[in-house]
C-alpha atoms as a PDB file:
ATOM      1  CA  UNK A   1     272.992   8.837  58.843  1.00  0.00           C
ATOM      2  CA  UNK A   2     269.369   8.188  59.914  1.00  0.00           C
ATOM      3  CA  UNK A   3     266.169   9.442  61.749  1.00  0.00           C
ATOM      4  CA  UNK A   4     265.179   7.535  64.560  1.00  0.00           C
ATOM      5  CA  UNK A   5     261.798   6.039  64.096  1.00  0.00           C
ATOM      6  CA  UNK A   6     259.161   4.244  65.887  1.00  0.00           C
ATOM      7  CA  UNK A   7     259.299   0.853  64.828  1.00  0.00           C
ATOM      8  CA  UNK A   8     262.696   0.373  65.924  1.00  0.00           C
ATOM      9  CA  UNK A   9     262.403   2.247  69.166  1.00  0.00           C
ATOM     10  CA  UNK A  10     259.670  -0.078  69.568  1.00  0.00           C
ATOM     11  CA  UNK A  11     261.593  -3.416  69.178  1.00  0.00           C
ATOM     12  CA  UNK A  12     264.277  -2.155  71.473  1.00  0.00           C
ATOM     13  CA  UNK A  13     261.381  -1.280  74.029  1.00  0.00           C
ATOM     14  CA  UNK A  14     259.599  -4.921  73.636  1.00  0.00           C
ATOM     15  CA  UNK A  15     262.822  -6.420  73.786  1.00  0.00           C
ATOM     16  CA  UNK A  16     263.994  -4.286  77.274  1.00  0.00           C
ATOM     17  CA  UNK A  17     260.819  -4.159  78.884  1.00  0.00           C
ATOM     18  CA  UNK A  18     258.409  -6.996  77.429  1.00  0.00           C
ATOM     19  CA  UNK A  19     255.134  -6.027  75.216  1.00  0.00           C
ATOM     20  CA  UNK A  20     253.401  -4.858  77.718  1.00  0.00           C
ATOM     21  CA  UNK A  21     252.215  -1.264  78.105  1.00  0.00           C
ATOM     22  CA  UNK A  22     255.270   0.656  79.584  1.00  0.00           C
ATOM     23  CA  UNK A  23     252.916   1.432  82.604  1.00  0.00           C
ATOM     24  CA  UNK A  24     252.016  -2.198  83.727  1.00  0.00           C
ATOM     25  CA  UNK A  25     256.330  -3.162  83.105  1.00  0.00           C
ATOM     26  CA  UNK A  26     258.302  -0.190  84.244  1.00  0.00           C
ATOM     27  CA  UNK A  27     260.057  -0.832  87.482  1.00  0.00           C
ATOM     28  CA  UNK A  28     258.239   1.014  89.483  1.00  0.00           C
ATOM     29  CA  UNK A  29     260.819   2.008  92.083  1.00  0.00           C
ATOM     30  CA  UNK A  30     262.188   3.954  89.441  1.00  0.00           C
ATOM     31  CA  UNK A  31     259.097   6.139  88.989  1.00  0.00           C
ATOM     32  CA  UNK A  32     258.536   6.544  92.705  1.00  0.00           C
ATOM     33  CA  UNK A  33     262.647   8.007  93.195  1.00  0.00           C
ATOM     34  CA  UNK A  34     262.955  10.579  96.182  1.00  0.00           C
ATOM     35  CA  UNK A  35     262.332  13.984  94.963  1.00  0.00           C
ATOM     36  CA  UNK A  36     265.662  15.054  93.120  1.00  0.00           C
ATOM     37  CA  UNK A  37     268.246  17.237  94.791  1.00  0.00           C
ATOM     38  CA  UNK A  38     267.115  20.880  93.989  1.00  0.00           C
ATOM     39  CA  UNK A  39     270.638  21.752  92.644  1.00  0.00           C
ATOM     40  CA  UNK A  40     271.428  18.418  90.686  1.00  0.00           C
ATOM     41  CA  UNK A  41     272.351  19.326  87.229  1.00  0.00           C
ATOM     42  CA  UNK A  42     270.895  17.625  84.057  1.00  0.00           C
ATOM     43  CA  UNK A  43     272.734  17.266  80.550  1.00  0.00           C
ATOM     44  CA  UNK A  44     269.111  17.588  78.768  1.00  0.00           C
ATOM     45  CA  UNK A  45     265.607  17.919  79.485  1.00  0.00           C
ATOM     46  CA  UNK A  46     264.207  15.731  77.495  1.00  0.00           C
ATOM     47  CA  UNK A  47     260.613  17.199  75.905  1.00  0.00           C
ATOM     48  CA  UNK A  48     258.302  14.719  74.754  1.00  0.00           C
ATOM     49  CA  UNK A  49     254.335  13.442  74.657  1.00  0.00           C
ATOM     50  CA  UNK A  50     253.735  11.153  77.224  1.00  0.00           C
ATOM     51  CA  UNK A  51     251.890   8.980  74.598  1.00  0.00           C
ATOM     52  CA  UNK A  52     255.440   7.920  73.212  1.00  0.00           C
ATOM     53  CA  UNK A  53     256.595   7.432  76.874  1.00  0.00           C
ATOM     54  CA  UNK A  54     257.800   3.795  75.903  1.00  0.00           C
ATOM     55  CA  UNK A  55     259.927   5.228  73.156  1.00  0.00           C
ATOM     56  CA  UNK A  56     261.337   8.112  75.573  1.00  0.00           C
ATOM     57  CA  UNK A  57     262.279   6.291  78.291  1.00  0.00           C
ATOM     58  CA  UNK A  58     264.590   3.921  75.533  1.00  0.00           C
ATOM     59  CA  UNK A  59     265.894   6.827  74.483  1.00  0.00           C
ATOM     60  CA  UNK A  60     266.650   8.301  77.928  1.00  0.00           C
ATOM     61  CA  UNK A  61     268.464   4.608  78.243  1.00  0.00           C
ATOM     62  CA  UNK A  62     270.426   5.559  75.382  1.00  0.00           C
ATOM     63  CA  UNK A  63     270.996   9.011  75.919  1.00  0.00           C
ATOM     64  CA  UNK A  64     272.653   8.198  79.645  1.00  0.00           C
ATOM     65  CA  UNK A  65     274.225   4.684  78.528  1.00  0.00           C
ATOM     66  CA  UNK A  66     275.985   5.241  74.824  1.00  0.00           C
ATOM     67  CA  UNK A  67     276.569   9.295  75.400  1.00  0.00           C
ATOM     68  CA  UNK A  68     276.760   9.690  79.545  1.00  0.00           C
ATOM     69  CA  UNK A  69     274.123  12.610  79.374  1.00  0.00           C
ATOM     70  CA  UNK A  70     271.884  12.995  82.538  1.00  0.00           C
ATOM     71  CA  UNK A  71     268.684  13.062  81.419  1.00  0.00           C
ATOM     72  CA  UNK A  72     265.883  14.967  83.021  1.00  0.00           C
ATOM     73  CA  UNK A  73     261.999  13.238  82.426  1.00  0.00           C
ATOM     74  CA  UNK A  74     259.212  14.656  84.266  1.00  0.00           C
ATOM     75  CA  UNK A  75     257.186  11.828  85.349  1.00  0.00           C
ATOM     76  CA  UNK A  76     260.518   9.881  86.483  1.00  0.00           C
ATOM     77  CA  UNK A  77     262.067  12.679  88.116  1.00  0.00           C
ATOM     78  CA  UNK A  78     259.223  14.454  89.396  1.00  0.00           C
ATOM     79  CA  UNK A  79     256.680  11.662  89.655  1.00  0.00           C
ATOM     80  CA  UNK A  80     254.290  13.615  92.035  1.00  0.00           C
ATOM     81  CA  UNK A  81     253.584  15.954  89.259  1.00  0.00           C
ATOM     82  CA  UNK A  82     249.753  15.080  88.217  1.00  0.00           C
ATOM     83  CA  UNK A  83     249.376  15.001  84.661  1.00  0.00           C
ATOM     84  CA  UNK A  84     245.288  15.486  85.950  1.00  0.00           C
ATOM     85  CA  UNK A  85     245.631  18.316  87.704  1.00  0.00           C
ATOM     86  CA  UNK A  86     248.249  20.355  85.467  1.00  0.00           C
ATOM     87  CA  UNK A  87     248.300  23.935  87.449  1.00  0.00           C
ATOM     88  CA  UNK A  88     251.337  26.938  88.185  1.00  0.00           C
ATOM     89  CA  UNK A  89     252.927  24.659  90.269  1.00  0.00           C
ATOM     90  CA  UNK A  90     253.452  22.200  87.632  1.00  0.00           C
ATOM     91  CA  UNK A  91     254.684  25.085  84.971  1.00  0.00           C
ATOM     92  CA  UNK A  92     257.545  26.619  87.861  1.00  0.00           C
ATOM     93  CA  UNK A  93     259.296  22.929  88.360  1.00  0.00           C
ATOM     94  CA  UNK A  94     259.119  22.699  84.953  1.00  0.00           C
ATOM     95  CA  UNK A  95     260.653  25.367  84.963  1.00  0.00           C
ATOM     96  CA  UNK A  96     263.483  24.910  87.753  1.00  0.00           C
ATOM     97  CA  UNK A  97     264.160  21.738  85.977  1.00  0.00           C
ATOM     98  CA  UNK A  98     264.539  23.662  82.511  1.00  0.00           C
ATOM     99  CA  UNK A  99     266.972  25.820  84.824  1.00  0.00           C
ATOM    100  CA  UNK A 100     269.015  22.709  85.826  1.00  0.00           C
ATOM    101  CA  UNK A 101     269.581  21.639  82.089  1.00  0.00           C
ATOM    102  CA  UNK A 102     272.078  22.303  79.727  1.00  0.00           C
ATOM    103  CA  UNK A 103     270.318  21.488  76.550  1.00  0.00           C
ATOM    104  CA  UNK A 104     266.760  21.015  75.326  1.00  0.00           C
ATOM    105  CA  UNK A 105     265.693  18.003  73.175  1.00  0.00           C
ATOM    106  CA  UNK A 106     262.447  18.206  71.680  1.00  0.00           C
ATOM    107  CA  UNK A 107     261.210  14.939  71.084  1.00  0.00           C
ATOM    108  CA  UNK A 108     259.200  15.632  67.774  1.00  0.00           C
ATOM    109  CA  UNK A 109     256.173  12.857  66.236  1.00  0.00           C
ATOM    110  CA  UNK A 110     253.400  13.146  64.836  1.00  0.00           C
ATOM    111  CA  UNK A 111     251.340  13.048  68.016  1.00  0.00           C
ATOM    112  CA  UNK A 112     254.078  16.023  69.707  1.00  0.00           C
ATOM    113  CA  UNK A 113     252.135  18.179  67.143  1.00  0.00           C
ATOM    114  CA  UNK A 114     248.608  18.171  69.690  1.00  0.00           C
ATOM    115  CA  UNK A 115     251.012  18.997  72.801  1.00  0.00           C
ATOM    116  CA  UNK A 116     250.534  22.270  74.418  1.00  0.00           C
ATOM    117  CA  UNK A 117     253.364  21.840  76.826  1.00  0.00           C
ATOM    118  CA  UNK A 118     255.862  20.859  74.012  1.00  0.00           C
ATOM    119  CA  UNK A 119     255.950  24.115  72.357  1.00  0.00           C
ATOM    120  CA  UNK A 120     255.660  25.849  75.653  1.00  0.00           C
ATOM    121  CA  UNK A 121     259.049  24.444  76.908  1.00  0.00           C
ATOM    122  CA  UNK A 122     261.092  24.760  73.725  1.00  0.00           C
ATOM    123  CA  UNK A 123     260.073  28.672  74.038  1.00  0.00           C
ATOM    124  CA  UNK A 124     260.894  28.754  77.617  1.00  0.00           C
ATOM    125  CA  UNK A 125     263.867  27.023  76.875  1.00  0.00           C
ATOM    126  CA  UNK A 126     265.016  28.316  73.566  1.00  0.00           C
ATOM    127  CA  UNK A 127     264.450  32.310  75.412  1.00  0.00           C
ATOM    128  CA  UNK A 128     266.613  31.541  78.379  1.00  0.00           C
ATOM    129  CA  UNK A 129     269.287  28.721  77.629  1.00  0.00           C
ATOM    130  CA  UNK A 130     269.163  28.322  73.758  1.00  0.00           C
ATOM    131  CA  UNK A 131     270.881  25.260  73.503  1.00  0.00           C
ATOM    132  CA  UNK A 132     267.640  23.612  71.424  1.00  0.00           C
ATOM    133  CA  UNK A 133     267.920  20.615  68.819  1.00  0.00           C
ATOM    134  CA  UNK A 134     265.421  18.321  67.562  1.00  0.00           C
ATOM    135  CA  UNK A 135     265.287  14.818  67.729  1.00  0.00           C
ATOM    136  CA  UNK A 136     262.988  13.850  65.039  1.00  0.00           C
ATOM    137  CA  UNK A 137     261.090  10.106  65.050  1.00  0.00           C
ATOM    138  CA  UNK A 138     259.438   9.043  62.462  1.00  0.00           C
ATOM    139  CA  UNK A 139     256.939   6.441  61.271  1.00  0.00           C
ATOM    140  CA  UNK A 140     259.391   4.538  59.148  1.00  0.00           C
ATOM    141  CA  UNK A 141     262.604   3.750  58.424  1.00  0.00           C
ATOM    142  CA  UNK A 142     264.353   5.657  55.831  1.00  0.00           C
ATOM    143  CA  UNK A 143     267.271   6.535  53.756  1.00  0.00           C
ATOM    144  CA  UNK A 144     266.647  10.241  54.208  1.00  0.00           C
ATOM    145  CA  UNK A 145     268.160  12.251  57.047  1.00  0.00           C
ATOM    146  CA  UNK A 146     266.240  15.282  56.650  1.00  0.00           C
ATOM    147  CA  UNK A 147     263.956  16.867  58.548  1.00  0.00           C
ATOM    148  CA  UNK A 148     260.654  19.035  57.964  1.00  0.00           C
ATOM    149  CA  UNK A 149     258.313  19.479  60.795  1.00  0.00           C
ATOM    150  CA  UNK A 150     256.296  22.210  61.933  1.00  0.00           C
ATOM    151  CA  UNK A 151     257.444  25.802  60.780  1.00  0.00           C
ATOM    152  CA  UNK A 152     258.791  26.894  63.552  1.00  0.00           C
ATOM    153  CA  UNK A 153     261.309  23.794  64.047  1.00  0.00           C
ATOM    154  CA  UNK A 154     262.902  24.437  61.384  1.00  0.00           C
ATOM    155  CA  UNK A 155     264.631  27.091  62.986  1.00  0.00           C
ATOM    156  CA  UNK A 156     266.427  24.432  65.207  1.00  0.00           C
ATOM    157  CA  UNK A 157     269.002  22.249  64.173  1.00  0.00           C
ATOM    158  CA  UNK A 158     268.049  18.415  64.672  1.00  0.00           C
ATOM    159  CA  UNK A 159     269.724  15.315  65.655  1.00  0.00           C
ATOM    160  CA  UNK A 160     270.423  12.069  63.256  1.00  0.00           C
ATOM    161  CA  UNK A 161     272.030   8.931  64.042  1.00  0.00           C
ATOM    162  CA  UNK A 162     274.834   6.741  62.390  1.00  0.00           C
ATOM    163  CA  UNK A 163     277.883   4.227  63.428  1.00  0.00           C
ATOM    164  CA  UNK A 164     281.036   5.561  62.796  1.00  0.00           C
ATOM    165  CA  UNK A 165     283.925   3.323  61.333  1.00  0.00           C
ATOM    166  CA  UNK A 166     284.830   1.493  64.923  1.00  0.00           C
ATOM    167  CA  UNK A 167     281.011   0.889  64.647  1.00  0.00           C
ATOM    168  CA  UNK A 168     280.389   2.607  67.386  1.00  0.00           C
ATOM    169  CA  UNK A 169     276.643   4.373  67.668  1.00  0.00           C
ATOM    170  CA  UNK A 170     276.996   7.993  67.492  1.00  0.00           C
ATOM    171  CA  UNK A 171     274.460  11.308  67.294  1.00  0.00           C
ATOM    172  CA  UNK A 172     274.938  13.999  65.237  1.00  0.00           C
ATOM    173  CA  UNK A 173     273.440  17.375  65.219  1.00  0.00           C
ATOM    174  CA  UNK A 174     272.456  19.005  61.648  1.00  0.00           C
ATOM    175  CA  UNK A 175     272.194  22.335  61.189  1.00  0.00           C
ATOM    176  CA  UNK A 176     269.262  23.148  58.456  1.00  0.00           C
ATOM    177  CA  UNK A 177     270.506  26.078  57.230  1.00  0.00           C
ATOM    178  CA  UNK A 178     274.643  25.680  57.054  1.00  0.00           C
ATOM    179  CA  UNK A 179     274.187  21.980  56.179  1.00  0.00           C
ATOM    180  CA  UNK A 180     276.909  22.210  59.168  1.00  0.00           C
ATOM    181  CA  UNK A 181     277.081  18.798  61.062  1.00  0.00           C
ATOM    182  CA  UNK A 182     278.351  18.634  64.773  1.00  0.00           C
ATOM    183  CA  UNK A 183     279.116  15.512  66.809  1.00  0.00           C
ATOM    184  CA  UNK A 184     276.635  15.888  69.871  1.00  0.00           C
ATOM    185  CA  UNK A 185     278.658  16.193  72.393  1.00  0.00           C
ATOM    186  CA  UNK A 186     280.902  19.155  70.833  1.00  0.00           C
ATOM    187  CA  UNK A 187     277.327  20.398  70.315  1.00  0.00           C
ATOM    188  CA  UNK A 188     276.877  19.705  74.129  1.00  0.00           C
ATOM    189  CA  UNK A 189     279.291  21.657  75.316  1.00  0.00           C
ATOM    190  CA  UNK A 190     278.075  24.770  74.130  1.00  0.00           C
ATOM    191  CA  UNK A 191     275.893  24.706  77.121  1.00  0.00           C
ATOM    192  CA  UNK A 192     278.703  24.653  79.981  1.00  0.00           C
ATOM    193  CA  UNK A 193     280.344  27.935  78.075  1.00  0.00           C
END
């Protein structure tokens, strides 16, 4: 089992979408979808900096390809919210959206740790759903699959990566304390109890 990490979330973004900042090569029909339907339900909301938006929107790919979990992203699937002019609006569709989503995964890097809307939606989240993990990227690539971020995510279990023996790609979900390990989508289901 592994972390994801940047460098090959990187790769897989130069090799989808060319080398190019994401915002010069996204498809831009995608980011300018009609408004979503009020009621449509979302596996996760994905929390995230918009700095690592090239990594996040491989890992939505991912998420919704290899596992078949909607994925809610704010600037795809509300692109008329302004990052510029962040106000109460912006923080109640965040919040309908949370409402619309089973789980809540938390994105963590290094630059998550300057985001003051990160922190605000895993406690909005974590308060009213609880269905929280932590999908961890780091710098490098390495052999160990633990995790140590801020204080407070440690509370939350956190997601790792492997093949299994039909070498298929698969996510599991570690819990810190129990050293328990749950296949994702068992962990995923919690939320539709």
């Amino acid at each position: 089992m592994s972390l994801f990490n940047h460098q090959e979330l990187k790769i897989k973004s130069e090799n989808r979408y060319g080398s190019q900042p994401l915002y010069k090569s996204f498809d831009e029909s995608l980011a300018k979808l009609d408004s979503i339907n009020s009621s449509k339900e979302f596996d996760i909301f994905l929390s995230h900096r918009f700095i690592n938006s090239e990594e996040i929107l491989i890992l939505k790919n991912e998420l919704e390809t290899y596992f078949k979990c909607t994925t809610y992203i704010d600037w795809i699937d509300d692109s008329e919210i302004s990052r510029d002019n962040v106000n109460k609006k912006t923080a109640e569709t965040l919040k309908k959206r949370m409402n619309q989503c089973k789980s809540l995964v938390f994105a963590y890097s290094k630059s998550s740790t300057t985001s003051k809307w990160m922190p605000w939606e895993l406690g909005f989240f974590d308060g009213s759903k609880g269905l929280v993990v932590i999908l961890p990227i780091v710098d490098k690539p390495t052999n160990d699959n633990s995790f140590i971020g801020q204080e407070y995510l440690g509370l939350y279990p956190y997601i790792t990566k492997d093949f299994n023996l039909s070498g298929l790609y698969e996510l599991n979900v570690n819990e810190p304390d129990s050293k328990r390990i749950t296949e994702f989508h068992k962990w995923l289901d919690q939320g539709t109890k």
